[in-house]
C-alpha atoms as a PDB file:
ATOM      1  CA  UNK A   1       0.679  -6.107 -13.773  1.00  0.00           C
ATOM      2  CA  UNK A   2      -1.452  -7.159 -10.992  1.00  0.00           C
ATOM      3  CA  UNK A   3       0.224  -8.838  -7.903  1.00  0.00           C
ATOM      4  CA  UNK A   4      -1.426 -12.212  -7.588  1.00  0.00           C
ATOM      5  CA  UNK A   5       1.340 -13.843  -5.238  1.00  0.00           C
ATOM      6  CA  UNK A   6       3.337 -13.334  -1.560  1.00  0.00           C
ATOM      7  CA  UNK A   7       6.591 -15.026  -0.530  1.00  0.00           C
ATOM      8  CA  UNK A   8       6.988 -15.862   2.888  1.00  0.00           C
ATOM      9  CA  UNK A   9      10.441 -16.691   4.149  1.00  0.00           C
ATOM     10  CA  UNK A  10      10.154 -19.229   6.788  1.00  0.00           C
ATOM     11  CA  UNK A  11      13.082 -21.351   7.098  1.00  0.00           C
ATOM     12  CA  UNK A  12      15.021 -19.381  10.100  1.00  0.00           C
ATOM     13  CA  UNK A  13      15.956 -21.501  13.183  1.00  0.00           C
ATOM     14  CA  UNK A  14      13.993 -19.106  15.649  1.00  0.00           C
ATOM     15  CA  UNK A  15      16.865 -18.561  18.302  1.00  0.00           C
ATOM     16  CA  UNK A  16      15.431 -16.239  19.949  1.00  0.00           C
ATOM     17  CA  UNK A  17      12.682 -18.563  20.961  1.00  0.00           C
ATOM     18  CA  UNK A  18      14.449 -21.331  22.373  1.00  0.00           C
ATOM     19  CA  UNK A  19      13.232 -24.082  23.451  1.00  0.00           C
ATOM     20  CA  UNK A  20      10.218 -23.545  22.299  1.00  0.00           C
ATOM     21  CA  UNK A  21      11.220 -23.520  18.528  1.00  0.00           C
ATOM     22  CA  UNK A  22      13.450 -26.658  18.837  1.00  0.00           C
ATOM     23  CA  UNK A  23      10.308 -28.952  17.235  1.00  0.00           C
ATOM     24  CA  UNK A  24       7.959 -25.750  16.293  1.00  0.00           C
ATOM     25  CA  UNK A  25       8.660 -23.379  14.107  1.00  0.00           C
ATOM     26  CA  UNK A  26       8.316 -19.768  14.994  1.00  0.00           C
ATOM     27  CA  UNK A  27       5.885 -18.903  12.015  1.00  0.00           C
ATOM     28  CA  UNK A  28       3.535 -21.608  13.921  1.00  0.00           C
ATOM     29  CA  UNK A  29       4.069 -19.623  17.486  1.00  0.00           C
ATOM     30  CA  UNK A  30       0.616 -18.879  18.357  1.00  0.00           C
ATOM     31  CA  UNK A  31      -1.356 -15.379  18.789  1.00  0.00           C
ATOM     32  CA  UNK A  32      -3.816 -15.905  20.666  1.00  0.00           C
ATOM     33  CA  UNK A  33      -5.535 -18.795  18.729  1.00  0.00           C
ATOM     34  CA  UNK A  34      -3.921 -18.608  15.240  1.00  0.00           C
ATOM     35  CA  UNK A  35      -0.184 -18.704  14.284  1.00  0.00           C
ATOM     36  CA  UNK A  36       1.698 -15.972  13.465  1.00  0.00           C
ATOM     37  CA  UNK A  37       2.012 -16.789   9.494  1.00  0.00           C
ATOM     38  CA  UNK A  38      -1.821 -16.876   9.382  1.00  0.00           C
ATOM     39  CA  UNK A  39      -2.053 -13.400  10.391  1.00  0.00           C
ATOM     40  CA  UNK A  40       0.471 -12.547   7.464  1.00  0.00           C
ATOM     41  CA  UNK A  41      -1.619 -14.854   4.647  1.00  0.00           C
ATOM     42  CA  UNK A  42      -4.977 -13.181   6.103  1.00  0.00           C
ATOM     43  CA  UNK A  43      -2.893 -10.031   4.948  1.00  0.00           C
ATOM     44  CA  UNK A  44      -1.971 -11.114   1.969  1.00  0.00           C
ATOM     45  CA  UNK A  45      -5.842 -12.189   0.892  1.00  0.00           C
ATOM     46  CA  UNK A  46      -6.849  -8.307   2.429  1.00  0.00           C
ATOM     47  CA  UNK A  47      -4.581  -7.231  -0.796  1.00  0.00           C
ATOM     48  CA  UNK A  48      -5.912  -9.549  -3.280  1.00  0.00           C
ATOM     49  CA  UNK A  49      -3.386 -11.918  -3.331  1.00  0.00           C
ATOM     50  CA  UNK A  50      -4.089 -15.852  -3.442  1.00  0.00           C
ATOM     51  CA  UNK A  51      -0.667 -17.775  -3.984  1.00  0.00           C
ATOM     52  CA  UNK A  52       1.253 -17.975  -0.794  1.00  0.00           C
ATOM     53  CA  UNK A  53       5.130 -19.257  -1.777  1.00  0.00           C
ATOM     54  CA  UNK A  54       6.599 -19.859   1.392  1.00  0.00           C
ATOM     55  CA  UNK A  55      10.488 -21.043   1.807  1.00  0.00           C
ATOM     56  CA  UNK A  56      10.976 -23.815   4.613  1.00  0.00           C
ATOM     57  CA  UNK A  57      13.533 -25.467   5.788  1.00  0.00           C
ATOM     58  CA  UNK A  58      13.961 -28.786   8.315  1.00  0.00           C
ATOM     59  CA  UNK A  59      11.705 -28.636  10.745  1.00  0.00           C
ATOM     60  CA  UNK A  60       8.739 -26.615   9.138  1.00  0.00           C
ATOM     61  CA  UNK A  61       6.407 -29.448   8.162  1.00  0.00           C
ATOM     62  CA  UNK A  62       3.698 -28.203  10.794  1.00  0.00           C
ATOM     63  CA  UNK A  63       3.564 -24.412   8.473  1.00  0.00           C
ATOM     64  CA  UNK A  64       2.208 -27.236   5.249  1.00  0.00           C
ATOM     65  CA  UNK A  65      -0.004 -29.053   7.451  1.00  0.00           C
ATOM     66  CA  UNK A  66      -1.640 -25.920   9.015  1.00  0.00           C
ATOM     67  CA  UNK A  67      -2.842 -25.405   5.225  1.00  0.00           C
ATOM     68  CA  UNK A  68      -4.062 -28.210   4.741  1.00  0.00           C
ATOM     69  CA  UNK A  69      -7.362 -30.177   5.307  1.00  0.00           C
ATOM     70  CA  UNK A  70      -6.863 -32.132   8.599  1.00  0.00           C
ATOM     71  CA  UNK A  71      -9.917 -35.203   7.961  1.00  0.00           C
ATOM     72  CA  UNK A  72      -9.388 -36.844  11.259  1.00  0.00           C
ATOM     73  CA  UNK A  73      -9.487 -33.850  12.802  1.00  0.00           C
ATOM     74  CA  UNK A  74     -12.829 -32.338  10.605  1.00  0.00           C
ATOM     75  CA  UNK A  75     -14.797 -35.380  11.537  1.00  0.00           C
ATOM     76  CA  UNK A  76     -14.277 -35.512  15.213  1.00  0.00           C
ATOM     77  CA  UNK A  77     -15.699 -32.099  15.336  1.00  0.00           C
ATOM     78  CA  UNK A  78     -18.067 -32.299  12.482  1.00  0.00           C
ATOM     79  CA  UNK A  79     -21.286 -30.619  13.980  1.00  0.00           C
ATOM     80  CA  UNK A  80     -20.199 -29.930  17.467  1.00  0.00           C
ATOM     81  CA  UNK A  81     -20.019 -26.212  19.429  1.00  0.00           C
ATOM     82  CA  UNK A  82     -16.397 -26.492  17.848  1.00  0.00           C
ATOM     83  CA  UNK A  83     -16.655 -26.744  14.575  1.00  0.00           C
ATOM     84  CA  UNK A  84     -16.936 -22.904  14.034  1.00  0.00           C
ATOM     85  CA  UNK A  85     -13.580 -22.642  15.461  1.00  0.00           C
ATOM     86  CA  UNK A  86     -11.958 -23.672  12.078  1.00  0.00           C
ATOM     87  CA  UNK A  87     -14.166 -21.428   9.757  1.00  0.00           C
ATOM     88  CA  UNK A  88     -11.239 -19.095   8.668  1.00  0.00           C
ATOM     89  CA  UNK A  89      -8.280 -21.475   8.054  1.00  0.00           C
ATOM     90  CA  UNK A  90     -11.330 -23.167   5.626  1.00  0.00           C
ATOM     91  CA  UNK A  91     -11.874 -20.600   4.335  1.00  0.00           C
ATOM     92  CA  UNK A  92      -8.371 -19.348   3.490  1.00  0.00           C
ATOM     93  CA  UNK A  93      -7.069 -22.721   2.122  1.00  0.00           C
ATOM     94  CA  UNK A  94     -10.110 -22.794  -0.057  1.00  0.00           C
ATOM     95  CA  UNK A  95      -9.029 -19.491  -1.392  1.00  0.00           C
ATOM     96  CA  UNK A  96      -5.690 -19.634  -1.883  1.00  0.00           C
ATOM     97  CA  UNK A  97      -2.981 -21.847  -3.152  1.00  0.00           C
ATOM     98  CA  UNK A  98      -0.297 -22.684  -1.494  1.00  0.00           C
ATOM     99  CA  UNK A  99       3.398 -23.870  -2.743  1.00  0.00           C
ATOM    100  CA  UNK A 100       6.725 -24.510  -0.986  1.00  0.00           C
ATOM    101  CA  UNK A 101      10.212 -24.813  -1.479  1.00  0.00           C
ATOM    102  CA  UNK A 102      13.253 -25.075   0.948  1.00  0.00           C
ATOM    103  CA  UNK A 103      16.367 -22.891   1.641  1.00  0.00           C
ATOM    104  CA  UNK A 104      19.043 -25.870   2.760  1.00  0.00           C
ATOM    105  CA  UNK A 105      21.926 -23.719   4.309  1.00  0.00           C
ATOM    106  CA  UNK A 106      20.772 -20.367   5.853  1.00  0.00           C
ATOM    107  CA  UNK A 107      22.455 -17.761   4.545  1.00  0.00           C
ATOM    108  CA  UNK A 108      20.270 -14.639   4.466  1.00  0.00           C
ATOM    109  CA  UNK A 109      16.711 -12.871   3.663  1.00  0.00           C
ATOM    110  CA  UNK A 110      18.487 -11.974   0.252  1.00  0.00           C
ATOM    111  CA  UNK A 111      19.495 -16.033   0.071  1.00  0.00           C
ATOM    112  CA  UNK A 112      15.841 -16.700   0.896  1.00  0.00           C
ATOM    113  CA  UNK A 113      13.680 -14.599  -1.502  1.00  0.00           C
ATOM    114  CA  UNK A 114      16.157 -15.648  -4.563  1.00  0.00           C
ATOM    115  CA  UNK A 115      15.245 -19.167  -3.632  1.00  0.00           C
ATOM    116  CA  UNK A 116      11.886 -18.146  -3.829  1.00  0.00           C
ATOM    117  CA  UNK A 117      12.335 -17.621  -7.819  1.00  0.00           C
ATOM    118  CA  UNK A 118      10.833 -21.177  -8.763  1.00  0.00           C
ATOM    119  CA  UNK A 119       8.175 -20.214  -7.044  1.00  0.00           C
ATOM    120  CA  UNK A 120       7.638 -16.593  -8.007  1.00  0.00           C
ATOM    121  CA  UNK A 121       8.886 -16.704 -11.563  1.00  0.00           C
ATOM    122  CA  UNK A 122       9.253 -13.246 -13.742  1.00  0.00           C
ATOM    123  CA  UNK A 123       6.421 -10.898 -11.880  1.00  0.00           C
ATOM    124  CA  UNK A 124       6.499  -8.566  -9.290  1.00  0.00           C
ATOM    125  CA  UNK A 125       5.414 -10.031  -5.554  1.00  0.00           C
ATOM    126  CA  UNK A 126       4.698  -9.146  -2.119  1.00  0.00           C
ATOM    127  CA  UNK A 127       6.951 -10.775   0.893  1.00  0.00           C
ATOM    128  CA  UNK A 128       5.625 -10.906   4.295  1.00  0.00           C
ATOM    129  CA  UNK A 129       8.324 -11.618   7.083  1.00  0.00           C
ATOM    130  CA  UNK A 130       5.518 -13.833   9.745  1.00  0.00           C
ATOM    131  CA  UNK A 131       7.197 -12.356  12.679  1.00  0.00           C
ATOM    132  CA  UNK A 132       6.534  -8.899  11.875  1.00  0.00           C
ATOM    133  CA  UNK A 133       2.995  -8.518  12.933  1.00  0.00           C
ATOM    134  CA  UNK A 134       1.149  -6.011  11.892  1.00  0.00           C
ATOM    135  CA  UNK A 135      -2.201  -4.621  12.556  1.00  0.00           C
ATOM    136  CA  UNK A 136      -4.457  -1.501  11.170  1.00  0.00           C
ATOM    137  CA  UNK A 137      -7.739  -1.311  12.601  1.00  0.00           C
ATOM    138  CA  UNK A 138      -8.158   2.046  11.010  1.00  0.00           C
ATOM    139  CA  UNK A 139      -7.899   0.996   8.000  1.00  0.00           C
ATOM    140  CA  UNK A 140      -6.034  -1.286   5.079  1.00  0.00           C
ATOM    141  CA  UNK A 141      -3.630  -3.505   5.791  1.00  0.00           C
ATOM    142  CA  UNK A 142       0.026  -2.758   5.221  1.00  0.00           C
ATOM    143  CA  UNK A 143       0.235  -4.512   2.270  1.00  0.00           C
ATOM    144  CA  UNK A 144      -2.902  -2.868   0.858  1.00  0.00           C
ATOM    145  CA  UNK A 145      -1.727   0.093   1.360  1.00  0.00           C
ATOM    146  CA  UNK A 146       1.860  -0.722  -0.469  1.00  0.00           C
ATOM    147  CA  UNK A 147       0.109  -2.183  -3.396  1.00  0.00           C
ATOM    148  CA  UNK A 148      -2.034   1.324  -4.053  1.00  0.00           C
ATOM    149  CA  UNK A 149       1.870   3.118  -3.997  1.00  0.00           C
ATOM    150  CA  UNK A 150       2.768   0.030  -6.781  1.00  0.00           C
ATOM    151  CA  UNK A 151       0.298   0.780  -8.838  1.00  0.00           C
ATOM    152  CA  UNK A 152       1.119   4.383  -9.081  1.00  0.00           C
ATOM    153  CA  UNK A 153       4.618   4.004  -9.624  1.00  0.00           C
ATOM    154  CA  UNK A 154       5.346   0.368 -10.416  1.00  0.00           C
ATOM    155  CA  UNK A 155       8.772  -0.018  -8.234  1.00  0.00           C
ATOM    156  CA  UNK A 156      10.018  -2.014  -5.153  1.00  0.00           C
ATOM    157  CA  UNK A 157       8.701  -0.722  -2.373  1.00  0.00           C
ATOM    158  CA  UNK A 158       9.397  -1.471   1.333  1.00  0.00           C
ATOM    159  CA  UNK A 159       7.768  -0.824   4.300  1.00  0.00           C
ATOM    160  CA  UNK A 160       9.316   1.529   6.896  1.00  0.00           C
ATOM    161  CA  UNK A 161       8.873   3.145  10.664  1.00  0.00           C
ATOM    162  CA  UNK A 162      10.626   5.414  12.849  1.00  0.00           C
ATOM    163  CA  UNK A 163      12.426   3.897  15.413  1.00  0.00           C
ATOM    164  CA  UNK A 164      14.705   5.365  18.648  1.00  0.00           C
ATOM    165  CA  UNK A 165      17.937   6.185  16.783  1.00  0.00           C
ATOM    166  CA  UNK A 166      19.657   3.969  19.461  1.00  0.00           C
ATOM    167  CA  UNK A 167      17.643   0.838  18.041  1.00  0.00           C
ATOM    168  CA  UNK A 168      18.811   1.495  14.441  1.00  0.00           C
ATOM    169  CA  UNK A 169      21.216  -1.281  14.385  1.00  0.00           C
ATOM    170  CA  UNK A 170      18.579  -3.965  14.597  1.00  0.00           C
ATOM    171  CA  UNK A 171      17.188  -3.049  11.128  1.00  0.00           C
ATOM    172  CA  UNK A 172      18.064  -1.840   7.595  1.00  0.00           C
ATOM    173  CA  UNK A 173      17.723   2.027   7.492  1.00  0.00           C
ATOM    174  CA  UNK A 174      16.876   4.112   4.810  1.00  0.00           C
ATOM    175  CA  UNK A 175      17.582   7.914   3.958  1.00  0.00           C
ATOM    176  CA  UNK A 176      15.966   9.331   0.987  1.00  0.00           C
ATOM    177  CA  UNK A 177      13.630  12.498  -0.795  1.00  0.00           C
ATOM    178  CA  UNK A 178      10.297  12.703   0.448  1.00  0.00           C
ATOM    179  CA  UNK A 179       7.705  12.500  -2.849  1.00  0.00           C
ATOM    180  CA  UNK A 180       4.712  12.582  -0.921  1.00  0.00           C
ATOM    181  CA  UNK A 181       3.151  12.589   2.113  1.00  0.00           C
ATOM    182  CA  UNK A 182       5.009   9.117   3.959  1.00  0.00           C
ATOM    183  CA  UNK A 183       6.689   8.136   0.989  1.00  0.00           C
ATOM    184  CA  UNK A 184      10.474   8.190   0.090  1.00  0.00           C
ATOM    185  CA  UNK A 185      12.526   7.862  -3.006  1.00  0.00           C
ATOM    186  CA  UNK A 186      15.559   5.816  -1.694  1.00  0.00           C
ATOM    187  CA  UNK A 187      18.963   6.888  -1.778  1.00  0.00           C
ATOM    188  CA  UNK A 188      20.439   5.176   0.361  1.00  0.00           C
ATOM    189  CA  UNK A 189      20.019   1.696   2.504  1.00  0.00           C
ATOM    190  CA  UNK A 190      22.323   0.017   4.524  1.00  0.00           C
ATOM    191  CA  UNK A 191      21.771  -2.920   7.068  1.00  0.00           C
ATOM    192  CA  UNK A 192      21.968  -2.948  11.199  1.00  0.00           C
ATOM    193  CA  UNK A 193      24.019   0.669  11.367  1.00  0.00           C
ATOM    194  CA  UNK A 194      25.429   1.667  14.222  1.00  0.00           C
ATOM    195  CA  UNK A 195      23.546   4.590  15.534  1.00  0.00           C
ATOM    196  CA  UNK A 196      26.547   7.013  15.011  1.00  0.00           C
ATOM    197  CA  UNK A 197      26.833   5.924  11.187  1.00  0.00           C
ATOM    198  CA  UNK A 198      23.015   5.463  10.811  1.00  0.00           C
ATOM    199  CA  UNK A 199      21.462   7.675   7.940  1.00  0.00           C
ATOM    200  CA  UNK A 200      18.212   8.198   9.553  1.00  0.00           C
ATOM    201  CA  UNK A 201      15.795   6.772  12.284  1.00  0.00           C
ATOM    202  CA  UNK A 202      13.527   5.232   9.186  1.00  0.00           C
ATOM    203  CA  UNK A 203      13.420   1.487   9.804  1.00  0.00           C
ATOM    204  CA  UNK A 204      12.782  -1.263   7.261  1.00  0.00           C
ATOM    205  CA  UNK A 205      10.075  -3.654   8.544  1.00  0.00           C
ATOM    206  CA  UNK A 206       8.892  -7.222   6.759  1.00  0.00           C
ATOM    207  CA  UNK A 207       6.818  -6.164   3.723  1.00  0.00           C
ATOM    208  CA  UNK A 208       8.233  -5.638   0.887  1.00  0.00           C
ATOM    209  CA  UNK A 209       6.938  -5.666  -2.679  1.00  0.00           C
ATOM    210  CA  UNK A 210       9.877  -6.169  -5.461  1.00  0.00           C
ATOM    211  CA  UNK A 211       9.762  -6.343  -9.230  1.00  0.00           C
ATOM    212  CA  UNK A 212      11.458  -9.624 -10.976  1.00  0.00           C
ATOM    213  CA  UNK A 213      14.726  -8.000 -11.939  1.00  0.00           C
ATOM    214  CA  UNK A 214      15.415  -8.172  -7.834  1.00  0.00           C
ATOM    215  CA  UNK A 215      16.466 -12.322  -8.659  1.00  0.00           C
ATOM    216  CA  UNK A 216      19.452 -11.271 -10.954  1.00  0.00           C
ATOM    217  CA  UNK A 217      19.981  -8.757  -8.762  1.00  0.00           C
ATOM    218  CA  UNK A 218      20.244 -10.963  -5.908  1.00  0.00           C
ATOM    219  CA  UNK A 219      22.593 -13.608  -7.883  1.00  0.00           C
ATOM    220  CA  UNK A 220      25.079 -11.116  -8.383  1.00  0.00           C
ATOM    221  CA  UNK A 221      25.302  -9.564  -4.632  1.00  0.00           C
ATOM    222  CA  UNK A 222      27.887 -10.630  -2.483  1.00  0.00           C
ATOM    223  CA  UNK A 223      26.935 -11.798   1.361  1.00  0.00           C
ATOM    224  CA  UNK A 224      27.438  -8.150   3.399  1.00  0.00           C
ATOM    225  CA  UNK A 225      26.505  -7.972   7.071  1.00  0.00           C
ATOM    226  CA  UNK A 226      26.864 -11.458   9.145  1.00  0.00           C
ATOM    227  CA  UNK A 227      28.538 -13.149   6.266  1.00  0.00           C
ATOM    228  CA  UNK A 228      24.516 -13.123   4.441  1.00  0.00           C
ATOM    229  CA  UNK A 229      23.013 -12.177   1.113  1.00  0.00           C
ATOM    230  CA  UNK A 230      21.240  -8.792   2.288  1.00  0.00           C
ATOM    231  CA  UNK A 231      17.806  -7.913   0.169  1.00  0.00           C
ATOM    232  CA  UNK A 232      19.053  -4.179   1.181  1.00  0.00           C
ATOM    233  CA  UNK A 233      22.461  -4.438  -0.503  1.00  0.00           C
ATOM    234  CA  UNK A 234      20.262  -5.736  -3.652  1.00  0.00           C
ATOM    235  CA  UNK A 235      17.594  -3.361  -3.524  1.00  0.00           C
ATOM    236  CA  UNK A 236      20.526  -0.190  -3.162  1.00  0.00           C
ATOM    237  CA  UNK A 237      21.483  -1.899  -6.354  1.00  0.00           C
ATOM    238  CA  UNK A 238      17.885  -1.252  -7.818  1.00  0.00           C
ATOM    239  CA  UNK A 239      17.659   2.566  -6.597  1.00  0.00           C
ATOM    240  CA  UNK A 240      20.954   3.402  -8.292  1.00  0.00           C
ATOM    241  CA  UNK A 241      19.762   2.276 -11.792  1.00  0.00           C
ATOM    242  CA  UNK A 242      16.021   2.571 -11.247  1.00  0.00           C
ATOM    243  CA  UNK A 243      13.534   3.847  -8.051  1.00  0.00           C
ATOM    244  CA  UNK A 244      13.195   1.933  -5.272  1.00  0.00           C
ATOM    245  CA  UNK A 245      10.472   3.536  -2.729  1.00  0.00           C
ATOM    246  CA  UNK A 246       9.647   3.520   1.072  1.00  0.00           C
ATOM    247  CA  UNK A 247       6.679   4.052   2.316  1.00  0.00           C
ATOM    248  CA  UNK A 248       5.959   4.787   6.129  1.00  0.00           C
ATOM    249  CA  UNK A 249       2.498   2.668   6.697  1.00  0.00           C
ATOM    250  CA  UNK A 250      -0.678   3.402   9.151  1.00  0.00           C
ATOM    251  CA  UNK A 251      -0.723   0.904  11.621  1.00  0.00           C
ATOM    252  CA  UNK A 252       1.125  -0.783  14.458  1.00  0.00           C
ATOM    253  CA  UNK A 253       3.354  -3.641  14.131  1.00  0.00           C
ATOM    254  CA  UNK A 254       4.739  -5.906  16.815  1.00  0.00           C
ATOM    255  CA  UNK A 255       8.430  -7.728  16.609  1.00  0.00           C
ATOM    256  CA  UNK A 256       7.181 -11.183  17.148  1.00  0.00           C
ATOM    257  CA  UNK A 257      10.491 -12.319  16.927  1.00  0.00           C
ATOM    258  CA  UNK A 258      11.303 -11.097  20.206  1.00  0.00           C
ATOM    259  CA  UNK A 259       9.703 -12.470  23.433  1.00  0.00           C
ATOM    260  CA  UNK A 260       8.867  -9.048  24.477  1.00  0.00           C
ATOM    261  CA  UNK A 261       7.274  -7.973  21.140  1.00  0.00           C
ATOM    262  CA  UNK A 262       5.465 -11.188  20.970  1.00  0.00           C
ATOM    263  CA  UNK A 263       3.667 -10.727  24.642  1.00  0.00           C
ATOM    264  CA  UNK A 264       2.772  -6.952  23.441  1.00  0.00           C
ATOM    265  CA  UNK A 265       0.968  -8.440  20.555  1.00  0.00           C
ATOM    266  CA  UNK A 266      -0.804 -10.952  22.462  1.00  0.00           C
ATOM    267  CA  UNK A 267      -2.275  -8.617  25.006  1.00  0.00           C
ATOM    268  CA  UNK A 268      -3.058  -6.126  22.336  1.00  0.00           C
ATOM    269  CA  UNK A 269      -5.225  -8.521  20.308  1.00  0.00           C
ATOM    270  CA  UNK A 270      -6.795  -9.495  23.289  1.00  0.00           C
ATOM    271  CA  UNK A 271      -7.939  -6.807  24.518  1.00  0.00           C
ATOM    272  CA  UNK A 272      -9.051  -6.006  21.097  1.00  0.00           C
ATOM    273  CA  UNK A 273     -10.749  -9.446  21.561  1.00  0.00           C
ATOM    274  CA  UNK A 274     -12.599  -8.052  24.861  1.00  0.00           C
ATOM    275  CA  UNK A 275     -13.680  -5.198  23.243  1.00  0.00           C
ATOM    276  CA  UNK A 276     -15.759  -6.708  20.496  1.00  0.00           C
END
């Protein structure tokens, strides 16, 4: 079945950005001169995709106006040097749909992409976490190059890096048997280890793409880590009964969630910028 739709989880309180993301959310935290979520539905279109389900919470409204026709806006700069400047966000909300729903309490990114069910309904899908940004200019996207693995093997599959084995317990870490070239058959996940009791240095980063059966997986897994719903406690459910896979992607990607992450991606797209 051909993935036609990405789920965004965007209803986090973006701590780590405070003040700034007291009245803005952090998907709307600009890189250079788009947002951080555009970057991820640009993605998204790259791999064919054109429904964008994005969770929200209080506070988000500014992620549903950015896709949205602003007229007041469109007629002030209708035929001036400016208008130009608004060519791609036309372009993608021409293109692609988007719909919304809202996690109320936060309880997890397990919490968040079961909420995302209404949206998603029985199909596989692609999630994008905005703050992970990630950039190949070698080549396809990350999520391109997860889809070409899904259609070969037609599994969840997440995205994974190495990282300093000191830095493991910032992510969910994988171990598993190498199929190919980059690509792992899970067998076993487990979220923010301790270095000492970390399987491996392979890091889970935001993409995933998950078959259906992850919602009723999801209902039935009890909060782990931090008291939340973890999607890796749900997807080591999968690879015992099924496959789940990992695939180590060409590219770089930048923890926009974290102020220093966030100024390496700025200065690395613009210099990119200077170069053209």
């Amino acid at each position: 079945m051909k993935i036609n739709k990405c789920l965004f989880p965007a209803a986090g309180y973006g701590t780590r950005f405070l003040p700034v993301t007291k009245a803005m959310p952090k998907e709307m935290l600009p890189i250079l001169t788009k947002p951080l979520i555009q970057y991820g539905v640009e993605e998204a279109v790259e791999a064919g995709m054109h429904t964008m389900a994005i969770i929200t919470g209080r506070g988000k409204r500014a992620i549903e106006d950015h896709f949205d026709i602003s007229y007041e806006l469109e007629h002030q700069i209708q035929g001036s040097s400016k208008e130009h400047l608004l060519t791609e966000i036309r372009a993608l909300i021409s293109k692609c749909t988007f719909t919304y729903t809202r996690q109320i309490e936060m309880k997890g990114l397990g919490d968040a992409i079961l909420k995302g069910e209404v949206l998603i309904g029985k199909e596989p899908f692609a999630v994008i976490l905005a703050d992970d940004l990630c950039i190949n200019e070698e080549g396809s996207g990350v999520l391109t190059q997860m889809l070409k693995l899904y259609q070969k093997y037609k599994c969840s599959i997440v995205a994974i890096m190495e990282v300093p084995i000191e830095e493991t317990y910032k992510y969910g870490v994988i171990d598993g048997k190498e199929l190919e070239d980059g690509v792992f058959m899970v067998t076993e996940m487990v979220e923010k280890p301790e270095p000492s009791e970390a399987p491996s240095n392979l890091a889970i980063i935001g993409r995933y793409i998950l078959t259906p059966d992850i919602f009723s997986v999801l209902k039935s897994t009890k909060p782990g880590k931090n008291g939340e719903v973890q999607i890796t406690d749900a997807l080591m459910t999968l690879a015992r009964t099924g496959m789940v896979l990992a695939c180590k992607f060409k590219g770089k990607r930048f923890d926009c969630g974290s102020v220093e992450g966030y100024v390496e991606a700025t200065n690395y797209l613009y210099n990119l910028e200077r170069e053209k």
